[in-house]
PDB file of N, CA and C in Angstrom:
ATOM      1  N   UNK A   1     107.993  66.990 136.804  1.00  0.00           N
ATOM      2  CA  UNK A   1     108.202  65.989 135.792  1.00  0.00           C
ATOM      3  C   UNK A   1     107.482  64.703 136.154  1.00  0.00           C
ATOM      4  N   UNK A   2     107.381  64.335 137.319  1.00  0.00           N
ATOM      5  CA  UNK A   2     106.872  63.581 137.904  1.00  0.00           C
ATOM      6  C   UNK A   2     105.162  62.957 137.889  1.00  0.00           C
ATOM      7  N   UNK A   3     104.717  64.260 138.298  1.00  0.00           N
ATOM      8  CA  UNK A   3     103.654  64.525 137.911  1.00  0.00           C
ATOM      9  C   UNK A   3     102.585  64.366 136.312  1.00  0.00           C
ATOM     10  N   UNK A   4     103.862  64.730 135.670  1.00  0.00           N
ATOM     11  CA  UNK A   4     103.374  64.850 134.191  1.00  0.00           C
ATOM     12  C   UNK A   4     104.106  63.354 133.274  1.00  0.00           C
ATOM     13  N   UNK A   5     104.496  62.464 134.219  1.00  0.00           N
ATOM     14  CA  UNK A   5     105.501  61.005 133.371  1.00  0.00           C
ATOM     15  C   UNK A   5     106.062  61.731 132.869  1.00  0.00           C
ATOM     16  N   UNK A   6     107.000  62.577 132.547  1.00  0.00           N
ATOM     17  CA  UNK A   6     108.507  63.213 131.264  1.00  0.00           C
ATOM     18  C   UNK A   6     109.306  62.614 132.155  1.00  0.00           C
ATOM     19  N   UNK A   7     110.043  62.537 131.111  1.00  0.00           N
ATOM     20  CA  UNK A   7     111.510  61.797 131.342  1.00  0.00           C
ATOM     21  C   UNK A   7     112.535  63.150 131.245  1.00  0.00           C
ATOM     22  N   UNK A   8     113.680  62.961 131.669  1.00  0.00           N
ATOM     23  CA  UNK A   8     114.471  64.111 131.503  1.00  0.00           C
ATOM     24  C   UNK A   8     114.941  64.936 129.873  1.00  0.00           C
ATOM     25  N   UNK A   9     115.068  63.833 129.259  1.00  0.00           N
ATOM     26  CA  UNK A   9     115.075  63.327 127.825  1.00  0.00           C
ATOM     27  C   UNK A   9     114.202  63.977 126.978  1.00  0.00           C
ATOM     28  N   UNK A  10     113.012  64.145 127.400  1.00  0.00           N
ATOM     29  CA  UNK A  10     111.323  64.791 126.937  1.00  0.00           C
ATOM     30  C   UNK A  10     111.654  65.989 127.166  1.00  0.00           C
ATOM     31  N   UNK A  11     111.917  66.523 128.524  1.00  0.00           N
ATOM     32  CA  UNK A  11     112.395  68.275 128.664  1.00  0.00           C
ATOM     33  C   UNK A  11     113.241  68.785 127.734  1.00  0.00           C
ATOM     34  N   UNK A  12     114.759  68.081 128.144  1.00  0.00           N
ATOM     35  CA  UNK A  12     115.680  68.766 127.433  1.00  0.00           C
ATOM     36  C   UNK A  12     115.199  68.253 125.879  1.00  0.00           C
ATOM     37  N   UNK A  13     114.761  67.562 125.483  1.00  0.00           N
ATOM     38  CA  UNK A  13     114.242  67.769 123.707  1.00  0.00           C
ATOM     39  C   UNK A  13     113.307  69.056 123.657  1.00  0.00           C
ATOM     40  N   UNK A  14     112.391  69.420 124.134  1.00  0.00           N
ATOM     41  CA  UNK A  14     111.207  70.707 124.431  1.00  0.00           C
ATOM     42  C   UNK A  14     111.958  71.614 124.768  1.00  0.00           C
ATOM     43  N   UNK A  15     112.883  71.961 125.683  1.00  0.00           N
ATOM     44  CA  UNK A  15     113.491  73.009 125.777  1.00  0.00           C
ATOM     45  C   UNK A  15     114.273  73.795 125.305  1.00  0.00           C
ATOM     46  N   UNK A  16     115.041  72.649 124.488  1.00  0.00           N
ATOM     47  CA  UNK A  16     116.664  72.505 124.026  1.00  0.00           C
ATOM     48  C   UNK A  16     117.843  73.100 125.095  1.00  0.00           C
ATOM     49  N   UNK A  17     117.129  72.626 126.732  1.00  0.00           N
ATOM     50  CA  UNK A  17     118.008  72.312 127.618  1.00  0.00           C
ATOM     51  C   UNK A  17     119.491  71.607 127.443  1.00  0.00           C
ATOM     52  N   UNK A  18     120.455  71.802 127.977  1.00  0.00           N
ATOM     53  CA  UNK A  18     120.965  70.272 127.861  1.00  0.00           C
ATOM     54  C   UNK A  18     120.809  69.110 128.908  1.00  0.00           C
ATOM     55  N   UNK A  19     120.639  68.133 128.882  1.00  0.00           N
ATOM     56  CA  UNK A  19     120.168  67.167 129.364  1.00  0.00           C
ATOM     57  C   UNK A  19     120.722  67.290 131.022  1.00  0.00           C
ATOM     58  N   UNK A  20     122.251  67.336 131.039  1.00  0.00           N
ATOM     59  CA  UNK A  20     123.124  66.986 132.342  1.00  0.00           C
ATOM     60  C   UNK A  20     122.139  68.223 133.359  1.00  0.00           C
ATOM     61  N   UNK A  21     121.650  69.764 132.711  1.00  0.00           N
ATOM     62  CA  UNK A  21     121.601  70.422 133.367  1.00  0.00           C
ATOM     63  C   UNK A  21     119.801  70.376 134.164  1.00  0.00           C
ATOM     64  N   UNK A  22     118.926  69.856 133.330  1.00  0.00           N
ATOM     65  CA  UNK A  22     117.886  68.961 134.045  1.00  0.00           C
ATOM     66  C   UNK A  22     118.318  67.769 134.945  1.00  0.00           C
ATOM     67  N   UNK A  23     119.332  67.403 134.654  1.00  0.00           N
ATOM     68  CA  UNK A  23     119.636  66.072 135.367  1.00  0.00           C
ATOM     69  C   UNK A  23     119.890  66.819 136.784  1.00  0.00           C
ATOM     70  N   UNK A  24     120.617  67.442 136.990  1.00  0.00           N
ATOM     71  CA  UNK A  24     121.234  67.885 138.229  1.00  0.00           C
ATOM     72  C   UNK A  24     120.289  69.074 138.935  1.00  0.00           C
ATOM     73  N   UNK A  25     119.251  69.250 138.615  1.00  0.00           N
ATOM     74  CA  UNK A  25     117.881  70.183 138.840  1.00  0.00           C
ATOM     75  C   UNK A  25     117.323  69.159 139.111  1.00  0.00           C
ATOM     76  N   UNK A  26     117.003  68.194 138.753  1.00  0.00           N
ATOM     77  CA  UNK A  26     115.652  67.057 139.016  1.00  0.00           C
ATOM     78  C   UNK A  26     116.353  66.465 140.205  1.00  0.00           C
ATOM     79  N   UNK A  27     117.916  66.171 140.509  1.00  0.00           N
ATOM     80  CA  UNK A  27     118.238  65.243 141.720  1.00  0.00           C
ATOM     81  C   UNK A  27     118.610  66.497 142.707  1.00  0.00           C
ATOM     82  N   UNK A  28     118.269  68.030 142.469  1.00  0.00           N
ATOM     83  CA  UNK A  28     118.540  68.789 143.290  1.00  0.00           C
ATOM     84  C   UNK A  28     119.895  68.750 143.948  1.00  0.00           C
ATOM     85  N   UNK A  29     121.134  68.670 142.793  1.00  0.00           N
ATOM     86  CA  UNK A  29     122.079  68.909 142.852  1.00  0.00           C
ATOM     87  C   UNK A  29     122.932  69.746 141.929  1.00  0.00           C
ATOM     88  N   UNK A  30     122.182  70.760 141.717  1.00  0.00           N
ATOM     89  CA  UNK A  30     122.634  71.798 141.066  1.00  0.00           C
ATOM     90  C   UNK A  30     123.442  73.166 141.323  1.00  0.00           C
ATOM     91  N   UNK A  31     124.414  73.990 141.172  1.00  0.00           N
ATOM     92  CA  UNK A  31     125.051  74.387 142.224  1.00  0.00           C
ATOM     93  C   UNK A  31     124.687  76.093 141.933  1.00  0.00           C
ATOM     94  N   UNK A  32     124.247  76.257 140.287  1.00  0.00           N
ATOM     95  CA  UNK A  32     123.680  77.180 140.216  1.00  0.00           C
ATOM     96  C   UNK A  32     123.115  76.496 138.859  1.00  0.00           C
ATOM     97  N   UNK A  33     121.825  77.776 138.172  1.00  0.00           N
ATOM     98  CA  UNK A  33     121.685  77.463 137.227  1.00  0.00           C
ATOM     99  C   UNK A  33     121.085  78.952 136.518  1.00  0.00           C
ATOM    100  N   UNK A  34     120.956  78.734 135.097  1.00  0.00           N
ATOM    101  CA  UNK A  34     121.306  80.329 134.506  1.00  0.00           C
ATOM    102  C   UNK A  34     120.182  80.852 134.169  1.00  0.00           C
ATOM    103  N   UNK A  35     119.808  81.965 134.240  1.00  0.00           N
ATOM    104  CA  UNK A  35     118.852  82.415 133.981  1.00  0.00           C
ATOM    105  C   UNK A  35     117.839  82.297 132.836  1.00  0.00           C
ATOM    106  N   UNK A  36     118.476  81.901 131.967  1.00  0.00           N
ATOM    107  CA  UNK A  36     117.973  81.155 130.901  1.00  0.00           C
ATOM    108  C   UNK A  36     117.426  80.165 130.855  1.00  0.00           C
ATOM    109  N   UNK A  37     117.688  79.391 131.271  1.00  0.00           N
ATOM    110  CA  UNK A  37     117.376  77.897 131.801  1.00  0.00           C
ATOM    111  C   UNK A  37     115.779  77.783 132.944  1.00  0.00           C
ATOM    112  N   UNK A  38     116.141  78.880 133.420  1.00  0.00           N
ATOM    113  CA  UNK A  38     114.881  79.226 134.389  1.00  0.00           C
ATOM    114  C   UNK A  38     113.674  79.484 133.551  1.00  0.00           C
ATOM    115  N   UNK A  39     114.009  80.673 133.177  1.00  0.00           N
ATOM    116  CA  UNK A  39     112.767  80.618 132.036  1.00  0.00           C
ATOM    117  C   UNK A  39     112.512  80.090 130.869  1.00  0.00           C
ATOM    118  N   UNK A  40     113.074  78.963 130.164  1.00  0.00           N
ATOM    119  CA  UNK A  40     112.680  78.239 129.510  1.00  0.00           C
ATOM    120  C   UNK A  40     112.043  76.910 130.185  1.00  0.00           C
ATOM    121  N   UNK A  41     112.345  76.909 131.489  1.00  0.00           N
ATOM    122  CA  UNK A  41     111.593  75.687 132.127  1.00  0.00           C
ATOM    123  C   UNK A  41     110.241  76.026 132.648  1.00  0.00           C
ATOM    124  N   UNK A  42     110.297  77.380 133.070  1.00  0.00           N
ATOM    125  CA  UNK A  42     108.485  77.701 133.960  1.00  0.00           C
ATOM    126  C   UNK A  42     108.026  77.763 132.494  1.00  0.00           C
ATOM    127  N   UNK A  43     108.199  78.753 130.995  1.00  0.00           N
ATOM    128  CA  UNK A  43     107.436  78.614 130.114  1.00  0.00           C
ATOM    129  C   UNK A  43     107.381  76.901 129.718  1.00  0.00           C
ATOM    130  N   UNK A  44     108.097  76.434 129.877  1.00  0.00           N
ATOM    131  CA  UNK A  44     107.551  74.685 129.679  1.00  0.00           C
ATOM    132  C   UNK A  44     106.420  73.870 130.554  1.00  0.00           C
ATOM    133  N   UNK A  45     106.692  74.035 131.640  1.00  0.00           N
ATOM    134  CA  UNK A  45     105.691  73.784 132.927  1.00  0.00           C
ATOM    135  C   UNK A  45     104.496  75.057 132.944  1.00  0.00           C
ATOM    136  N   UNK A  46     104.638  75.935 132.385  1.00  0.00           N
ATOM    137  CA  UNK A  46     103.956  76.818 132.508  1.00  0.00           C
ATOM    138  C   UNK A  46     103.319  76.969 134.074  1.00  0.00           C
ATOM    139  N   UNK A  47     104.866  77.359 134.794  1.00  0.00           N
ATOM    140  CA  UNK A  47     104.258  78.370 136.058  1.00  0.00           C
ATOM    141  C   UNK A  47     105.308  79.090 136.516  1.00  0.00           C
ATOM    142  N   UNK A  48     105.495  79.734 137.608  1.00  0.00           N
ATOM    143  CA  UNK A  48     106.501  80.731 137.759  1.00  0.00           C
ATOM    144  C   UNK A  48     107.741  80.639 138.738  1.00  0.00           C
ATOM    145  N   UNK A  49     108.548  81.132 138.759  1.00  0.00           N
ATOM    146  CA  UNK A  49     109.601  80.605 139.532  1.00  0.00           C
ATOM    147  C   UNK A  49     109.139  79.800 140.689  1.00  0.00           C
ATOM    148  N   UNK A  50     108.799  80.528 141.682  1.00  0.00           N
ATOM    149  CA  UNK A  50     108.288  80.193 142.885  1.00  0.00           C
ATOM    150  C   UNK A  50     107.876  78.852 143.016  1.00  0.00           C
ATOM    151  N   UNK A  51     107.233  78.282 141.575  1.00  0.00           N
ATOM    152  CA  UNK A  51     106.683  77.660 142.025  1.00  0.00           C
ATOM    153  C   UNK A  51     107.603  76.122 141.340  1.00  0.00           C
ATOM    154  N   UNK A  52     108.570  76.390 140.649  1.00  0.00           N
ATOM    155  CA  UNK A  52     109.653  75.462 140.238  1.00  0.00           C
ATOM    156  C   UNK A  52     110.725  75.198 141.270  1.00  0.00           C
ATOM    157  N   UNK A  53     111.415  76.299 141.961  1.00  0.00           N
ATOM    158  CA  UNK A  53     111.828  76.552 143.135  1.00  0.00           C
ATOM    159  C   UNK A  53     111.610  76.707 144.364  1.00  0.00           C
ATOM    160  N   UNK A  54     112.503  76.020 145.409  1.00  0.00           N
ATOM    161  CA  UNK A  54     111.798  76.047 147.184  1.00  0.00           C
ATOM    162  C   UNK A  54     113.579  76.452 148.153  1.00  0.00           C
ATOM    163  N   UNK A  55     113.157  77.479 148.103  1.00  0.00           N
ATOM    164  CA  UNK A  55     114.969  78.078 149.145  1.00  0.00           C
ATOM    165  C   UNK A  55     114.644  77.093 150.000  1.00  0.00           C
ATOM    166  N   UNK A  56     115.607  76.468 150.213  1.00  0.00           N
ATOM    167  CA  UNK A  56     115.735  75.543 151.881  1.00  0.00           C
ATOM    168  C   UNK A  56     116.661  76.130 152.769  1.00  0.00           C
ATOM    169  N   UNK A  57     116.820  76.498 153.668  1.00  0.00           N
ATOM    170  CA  UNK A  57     117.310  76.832 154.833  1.00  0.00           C
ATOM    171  C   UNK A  57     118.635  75.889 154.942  1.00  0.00           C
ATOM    172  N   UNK A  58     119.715  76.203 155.102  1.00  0.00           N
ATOM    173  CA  UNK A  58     120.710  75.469 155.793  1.00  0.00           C
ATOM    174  C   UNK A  58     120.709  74.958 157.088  1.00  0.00           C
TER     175      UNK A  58
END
């Protein structure tokens, strides 16, 4: 998002995300999120999980 200036606001309007659930993905405090949501965000960014997502190690 960063990269591209969007606001959270800009996604969830393009996605028809809801907002809270970008919110808590962008501050990487999300505790899960649904499969749906996944792929409506790489087809938005247009790239693939991997590359929206980074496993961190505990």
């Amino acid at each position: 998002m960063g990269e591209r200036k969007l606001k959270i606001a800009d996604v969830a309007r393009e996605t028809g995300l809801n907002r809270n659930t970008i919110t808590l993905l962008y501050q990487e405090t999300a505790a899960r999120v649904e499969l749906d949501a996944i792929d409506k965000l790489c087809k938005f960014f247009g790239v693939g999980v991997g590359e929206l997502f980074e496993r961190v190690p505990d």
